[in-house]
C-alpha atoms as a PDB file:
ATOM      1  CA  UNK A   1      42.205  34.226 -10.476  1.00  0.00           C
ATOM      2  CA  UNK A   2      44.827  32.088  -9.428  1.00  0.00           C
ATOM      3  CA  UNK A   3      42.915  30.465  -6.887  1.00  0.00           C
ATOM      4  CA  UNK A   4      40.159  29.930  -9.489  1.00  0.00           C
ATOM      5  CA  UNK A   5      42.829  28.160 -11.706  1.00  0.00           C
ATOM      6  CA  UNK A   6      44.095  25.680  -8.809  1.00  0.00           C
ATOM      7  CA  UNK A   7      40.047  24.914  -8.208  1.00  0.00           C
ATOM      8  CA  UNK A   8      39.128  24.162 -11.630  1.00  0.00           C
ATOM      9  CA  UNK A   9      42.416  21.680 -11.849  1.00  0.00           C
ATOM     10  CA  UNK A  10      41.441  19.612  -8.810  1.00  0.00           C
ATOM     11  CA  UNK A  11      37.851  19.176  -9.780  1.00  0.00           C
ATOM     12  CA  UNK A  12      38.923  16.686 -12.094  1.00  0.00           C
ATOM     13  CA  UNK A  13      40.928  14.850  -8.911  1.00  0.00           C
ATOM     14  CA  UNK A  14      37.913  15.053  -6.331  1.00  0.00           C
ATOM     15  CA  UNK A  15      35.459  13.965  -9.043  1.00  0.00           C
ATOM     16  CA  UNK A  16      37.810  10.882 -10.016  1.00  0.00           C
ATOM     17  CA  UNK A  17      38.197  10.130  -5.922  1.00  0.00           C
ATOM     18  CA  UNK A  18      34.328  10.747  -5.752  1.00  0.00           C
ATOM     19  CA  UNK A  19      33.186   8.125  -8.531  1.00  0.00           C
ATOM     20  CA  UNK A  20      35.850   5.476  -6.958  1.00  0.00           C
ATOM     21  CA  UNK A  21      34.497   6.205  -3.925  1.00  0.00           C
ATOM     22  CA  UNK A  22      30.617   5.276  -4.462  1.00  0.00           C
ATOM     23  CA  UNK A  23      32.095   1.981  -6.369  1.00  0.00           C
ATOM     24  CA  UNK A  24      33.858   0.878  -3.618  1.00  0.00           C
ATOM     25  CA  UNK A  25      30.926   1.191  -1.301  1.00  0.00           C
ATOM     26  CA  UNK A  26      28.666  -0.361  -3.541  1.00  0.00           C
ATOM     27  CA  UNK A  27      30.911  -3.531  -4.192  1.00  0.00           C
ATOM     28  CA  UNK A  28      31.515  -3.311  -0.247  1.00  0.00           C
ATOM     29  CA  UNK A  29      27.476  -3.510   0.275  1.00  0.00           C
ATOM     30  CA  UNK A  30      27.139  -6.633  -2.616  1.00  0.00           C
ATOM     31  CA  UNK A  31      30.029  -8.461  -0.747  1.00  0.00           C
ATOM     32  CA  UNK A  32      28.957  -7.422   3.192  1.00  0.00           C
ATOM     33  CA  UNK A  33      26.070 -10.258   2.606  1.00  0.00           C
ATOM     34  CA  UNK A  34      25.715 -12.404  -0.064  1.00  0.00           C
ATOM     35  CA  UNK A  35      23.276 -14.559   1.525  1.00  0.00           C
ATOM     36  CA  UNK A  36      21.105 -11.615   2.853  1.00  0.00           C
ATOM     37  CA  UNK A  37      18.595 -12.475  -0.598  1.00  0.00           C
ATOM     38  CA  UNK A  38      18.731 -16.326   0.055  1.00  0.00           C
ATOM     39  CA  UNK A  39      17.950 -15.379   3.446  1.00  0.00           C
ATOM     40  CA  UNK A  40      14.491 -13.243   2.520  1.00  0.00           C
ATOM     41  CA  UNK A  41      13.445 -15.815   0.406  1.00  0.00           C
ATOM     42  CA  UNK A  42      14.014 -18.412   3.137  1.00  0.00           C
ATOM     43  CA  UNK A  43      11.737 -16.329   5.346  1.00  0.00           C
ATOM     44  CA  UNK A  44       9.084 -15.581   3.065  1.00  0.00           C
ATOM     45  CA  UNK A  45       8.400 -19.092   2.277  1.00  0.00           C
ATOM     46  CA  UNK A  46       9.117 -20.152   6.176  1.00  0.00           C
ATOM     47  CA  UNK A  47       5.991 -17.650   6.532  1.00  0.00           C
ATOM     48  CA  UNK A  48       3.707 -19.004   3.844  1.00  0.00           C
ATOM     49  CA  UNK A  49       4.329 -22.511   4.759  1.00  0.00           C
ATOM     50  CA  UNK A  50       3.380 -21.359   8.682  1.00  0.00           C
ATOM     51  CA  UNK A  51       0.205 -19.750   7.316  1.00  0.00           C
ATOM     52  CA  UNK A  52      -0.635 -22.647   5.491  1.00  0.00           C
ATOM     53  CA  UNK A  53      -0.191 -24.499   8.603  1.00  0.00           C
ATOM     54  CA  UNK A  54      -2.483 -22.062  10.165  1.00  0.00           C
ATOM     55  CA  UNK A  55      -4.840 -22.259   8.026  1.00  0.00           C
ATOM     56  CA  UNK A  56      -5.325 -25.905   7.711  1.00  0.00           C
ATOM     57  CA  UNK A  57      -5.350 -26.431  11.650  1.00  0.00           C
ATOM     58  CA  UNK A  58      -8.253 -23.955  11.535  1.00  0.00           C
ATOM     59  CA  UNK A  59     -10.478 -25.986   8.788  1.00  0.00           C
ATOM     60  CA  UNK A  60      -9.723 -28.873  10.667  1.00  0.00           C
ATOM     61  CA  UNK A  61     -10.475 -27.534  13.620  1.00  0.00           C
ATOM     62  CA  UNK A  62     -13.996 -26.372  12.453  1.00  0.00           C
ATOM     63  CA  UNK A  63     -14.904 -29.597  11.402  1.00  0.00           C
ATOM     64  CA  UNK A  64     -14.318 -31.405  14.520  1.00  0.00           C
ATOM     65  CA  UNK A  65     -16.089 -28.638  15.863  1.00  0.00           C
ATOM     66  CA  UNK A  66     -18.754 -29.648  13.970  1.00  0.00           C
ATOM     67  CA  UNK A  67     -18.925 -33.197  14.228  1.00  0.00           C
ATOM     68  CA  UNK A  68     -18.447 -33.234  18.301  1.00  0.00           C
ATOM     69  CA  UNK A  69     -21.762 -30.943  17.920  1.00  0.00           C
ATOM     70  CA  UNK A  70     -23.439 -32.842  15.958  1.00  0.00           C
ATOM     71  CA  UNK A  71     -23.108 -36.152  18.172  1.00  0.00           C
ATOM     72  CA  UNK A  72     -23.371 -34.230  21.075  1.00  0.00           C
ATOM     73  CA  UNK A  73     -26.940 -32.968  19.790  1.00  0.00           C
ATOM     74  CA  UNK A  74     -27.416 -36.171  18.979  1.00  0.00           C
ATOM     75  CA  UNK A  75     -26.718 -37.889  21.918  1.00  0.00           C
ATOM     76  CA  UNK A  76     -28.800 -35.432  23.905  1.00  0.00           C
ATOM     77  CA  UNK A  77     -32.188 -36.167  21.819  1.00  0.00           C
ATOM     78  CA  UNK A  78     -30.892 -39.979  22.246  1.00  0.00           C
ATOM     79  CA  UNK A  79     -29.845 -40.836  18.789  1.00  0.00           C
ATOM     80  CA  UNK A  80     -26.407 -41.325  18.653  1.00  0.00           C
ATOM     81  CA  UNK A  81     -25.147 -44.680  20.696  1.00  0.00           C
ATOM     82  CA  UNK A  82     -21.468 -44.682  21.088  1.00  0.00           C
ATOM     83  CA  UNK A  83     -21.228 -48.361  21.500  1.00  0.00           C
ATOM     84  CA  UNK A  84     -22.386 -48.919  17.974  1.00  0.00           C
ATOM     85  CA  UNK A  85     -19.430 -47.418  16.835  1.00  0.00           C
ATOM     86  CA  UNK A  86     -16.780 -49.360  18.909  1.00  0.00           C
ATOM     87  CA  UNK A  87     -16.815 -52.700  17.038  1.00  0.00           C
END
């Protein structure tokens, strides 16, 4: 009974401790990095820009895949004159 007594009057103490407890290791998290958002952000644009890059260098790519064909087929059947160009 006693011992019952001396629980029930700490459990006000450890559950005080407790709460304080989880603050402080929340604050400690939000102060650890406070760039660690800026940081994401930074990156996730970094990688849309680069795929954007990518992107573009393919379309491009493509299309003077196309055109070099399309003289080459061209120059095969006699049609295309690179000197006419070069003026």
């Amino acid at each position: 009974m006693m011992l019952k007594r001396k629980l029930n009057n700490a459990k006000p103490t450890f559950t005080s401790l407790l709460e304080e407890l989880e603050t402080l290791k929340h604050s400690r998290r939000l102060r650890q990095d406070p760039y660690q958002q800026d940081r994401k952000q930074f990156m996730g644009n970094q990688n849309q820009a680069k795929q954007e890059f990518d992107n573009e260098f393919k379309e491009r790519e493509q299309k003077l895949i196309k055109e070099y064909r399309t003289m080459m087929e061209e120059a095969l059947r006699g049609v295309y004159d690179p000197s006419a160009s070069v003026t």
